[in-house]
C-alpha atoms as a PDB file:
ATOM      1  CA  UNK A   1       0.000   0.000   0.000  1.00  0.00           C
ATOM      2  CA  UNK A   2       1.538   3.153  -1.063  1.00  0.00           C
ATOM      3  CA  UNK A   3       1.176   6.029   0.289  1.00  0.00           C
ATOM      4  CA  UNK A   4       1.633   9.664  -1.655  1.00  0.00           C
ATOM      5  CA  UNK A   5       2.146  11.862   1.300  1.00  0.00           C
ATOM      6  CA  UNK A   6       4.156  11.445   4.939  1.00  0.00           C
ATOM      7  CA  UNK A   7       0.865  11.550   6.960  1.00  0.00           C
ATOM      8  CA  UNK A   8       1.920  12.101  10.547  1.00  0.00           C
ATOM      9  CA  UNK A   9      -0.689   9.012  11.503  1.00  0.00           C
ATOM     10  CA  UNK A  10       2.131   7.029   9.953  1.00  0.00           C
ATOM     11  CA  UNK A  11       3.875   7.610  12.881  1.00  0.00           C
ATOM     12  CA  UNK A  12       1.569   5.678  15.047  1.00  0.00           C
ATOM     13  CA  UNK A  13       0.982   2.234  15.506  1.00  0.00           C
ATOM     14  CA  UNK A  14      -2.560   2.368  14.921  1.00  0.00           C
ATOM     15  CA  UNK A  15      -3.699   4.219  11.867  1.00  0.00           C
ATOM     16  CA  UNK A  16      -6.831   4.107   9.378  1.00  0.00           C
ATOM     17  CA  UNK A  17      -6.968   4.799   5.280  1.00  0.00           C
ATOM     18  CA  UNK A  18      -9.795   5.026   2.862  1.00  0.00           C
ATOM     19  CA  UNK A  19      -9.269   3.267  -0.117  1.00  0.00           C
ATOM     20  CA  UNK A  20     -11.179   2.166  -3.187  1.00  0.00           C
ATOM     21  CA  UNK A  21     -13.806  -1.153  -2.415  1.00  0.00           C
ATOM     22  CA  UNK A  22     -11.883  -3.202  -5.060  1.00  0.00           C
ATOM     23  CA  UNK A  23     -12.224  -6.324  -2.377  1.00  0.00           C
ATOM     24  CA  UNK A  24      -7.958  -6.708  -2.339  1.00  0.00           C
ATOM     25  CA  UNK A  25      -7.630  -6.172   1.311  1.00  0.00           C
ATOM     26  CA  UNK A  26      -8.562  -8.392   3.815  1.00  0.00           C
ATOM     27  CA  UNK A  27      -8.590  -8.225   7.889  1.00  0.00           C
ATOM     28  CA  UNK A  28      -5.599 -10.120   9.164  1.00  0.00           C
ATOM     29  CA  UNK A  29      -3.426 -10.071   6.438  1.00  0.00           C
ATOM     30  CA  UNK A  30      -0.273  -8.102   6.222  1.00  0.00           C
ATOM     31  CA  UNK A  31       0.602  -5.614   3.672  1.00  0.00           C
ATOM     32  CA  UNK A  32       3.479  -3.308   3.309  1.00  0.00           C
ATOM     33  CA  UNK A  33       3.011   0.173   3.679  1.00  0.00           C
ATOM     34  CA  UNK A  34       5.428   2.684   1.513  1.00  0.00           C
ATOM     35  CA  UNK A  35       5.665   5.905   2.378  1.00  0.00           C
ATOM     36  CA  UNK A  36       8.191   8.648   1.136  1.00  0.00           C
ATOM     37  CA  UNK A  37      10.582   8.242   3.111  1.00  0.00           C
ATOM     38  CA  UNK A  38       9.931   4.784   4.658  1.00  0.00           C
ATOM     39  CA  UNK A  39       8.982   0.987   4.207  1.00  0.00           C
ATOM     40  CA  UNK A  40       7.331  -1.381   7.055  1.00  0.00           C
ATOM     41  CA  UNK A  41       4.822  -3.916   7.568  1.00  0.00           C
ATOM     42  CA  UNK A  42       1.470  -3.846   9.342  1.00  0.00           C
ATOM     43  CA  UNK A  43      -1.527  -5.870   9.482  1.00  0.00           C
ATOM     44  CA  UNK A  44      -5.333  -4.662   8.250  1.00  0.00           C
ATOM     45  CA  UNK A  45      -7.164  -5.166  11.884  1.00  0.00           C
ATOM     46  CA  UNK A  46     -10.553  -4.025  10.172  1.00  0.00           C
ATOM     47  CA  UNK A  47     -12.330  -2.991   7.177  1.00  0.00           C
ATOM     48  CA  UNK A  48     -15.261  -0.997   7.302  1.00  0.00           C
ATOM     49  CA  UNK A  49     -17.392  -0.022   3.975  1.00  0.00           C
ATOM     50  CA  UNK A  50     -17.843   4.299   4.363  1.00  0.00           C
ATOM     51  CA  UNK A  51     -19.890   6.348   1.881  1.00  0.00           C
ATOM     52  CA  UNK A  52     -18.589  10.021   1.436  1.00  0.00           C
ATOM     53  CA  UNK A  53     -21.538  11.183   3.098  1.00  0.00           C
ATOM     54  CA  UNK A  54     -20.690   8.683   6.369  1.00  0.00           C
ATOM     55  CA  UNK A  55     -16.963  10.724   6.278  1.00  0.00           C
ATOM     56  CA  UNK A  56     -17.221  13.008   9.486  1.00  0.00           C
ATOM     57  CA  UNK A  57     -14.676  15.399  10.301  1.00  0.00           C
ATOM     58  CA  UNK A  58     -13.206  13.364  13.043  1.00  0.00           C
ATOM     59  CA  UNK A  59     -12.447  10.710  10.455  1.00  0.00           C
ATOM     60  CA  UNK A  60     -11.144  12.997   7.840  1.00  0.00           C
ATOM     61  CA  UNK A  61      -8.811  14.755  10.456  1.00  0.00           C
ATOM     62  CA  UNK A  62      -7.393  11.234  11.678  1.00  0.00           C
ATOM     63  CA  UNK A  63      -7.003   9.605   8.260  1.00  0.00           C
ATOM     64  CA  UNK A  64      -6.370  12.687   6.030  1.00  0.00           C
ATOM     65  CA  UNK A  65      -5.093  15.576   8.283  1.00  0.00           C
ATOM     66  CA  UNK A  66      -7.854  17.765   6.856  1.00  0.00           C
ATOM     67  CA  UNK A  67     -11.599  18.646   7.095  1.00  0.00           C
ATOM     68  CA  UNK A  68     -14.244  16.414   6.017  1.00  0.00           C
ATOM     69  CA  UNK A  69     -15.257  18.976   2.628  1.00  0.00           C
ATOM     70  CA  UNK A  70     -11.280  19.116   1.595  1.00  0.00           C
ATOM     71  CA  UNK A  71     -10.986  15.031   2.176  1.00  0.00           C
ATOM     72  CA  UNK A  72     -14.205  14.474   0.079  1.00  0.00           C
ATOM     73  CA  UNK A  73     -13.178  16.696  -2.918  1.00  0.00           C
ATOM     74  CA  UNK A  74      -9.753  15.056  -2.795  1.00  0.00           C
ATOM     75  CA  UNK A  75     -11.765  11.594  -3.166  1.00  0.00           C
ATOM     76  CA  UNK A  76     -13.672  12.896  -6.130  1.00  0.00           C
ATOM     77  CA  UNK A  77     -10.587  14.688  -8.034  1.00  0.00           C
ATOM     78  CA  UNK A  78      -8.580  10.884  -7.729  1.00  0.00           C
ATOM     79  CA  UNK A  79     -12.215   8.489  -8.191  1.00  0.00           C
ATOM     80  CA  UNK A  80     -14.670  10.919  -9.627  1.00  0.00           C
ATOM     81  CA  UNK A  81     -17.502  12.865  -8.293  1.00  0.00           C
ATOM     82  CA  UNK A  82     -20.086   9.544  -8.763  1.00  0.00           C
ATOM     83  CA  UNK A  83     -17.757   6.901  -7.408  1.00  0.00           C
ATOM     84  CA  UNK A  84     -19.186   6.009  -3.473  1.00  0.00           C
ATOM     85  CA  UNK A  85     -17.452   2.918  -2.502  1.00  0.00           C
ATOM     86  CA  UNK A  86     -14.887   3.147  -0.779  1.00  0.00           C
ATOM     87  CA  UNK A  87     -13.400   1.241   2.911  1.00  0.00           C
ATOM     88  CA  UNK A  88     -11.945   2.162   5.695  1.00  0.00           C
ATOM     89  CA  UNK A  89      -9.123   0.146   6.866  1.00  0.00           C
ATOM     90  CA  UNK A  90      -7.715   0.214  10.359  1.00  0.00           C
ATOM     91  CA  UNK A  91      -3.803  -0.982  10.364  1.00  0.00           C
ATOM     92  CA  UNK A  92      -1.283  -1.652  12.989  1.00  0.00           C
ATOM     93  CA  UNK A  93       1.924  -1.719  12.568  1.00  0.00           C
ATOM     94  CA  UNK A  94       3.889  -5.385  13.196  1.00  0.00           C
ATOM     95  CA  UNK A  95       6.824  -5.431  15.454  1.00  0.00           C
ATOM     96  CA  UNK A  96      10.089  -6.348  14.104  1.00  0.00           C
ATOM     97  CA  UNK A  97      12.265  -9.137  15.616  1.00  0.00           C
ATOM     98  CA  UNK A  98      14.438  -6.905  17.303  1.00  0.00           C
ATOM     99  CA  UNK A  99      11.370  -4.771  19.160  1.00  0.00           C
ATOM    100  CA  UNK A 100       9.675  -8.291  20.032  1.00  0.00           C
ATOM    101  CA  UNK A 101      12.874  -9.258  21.495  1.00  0.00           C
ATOM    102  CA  UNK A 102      13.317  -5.986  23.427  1.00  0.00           C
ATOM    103  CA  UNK A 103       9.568  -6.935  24.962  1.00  0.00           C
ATOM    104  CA  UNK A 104      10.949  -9.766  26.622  1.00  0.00           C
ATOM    105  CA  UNK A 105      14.801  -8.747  27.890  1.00  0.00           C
ATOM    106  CA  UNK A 106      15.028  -8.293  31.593  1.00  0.00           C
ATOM    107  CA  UNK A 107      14.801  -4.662  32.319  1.00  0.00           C
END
């Protein structure tokens, strides 16, 4: 999963996308996510099927760092002003061996 701009969610552990319904993605599985700057792995926890008009602001500031009028235009300029199916995924990101490691040195 690519993604065009260093979001700052990408950062976290936990962070969500819309995306296009194509029926690719599935819960559990684990994708890689490429940023600008940046590769890693994480692993689709959910999917949830969103409508533009379901987009709130809270989920357009989380997932898009932007209000819920700028996220929907951008979604219409890349899919077209008719095209309403899109997901929301929730990822987290996978440890690597060295951080699962670190979870079970003696402090």
């Amino acid at each position: 999963m690519k993604f065009s701009k260093d979001y700052s969610k990408l950062n976290c552990r936990i962070f969500t996308t819309i995306r296009k319904n194509l029926g690719y993605y599935k819960e559990g599985t684990v994708i890689s996510i490429r940023t600008l700057n940046d590769t890693f792995s994480a692993e689709i926890l959910s999917i949830r099927k969103i409508q533009k008009h379901n987009i709130t602001e809270i989920i357009a500031m989380r997932d898009a760092e932007c209000s819920k009028k700028k996220l929907i235009n951008m979604l219409e300029s890349w899919y077209g002003k008719s095209y309403n199916d899109f997901i929301l995924i929730t990822l987290g990101v996978t440890l690597t061996v060295s951080e699962i490691k670190e979870l079970y040195e003696p402090r």
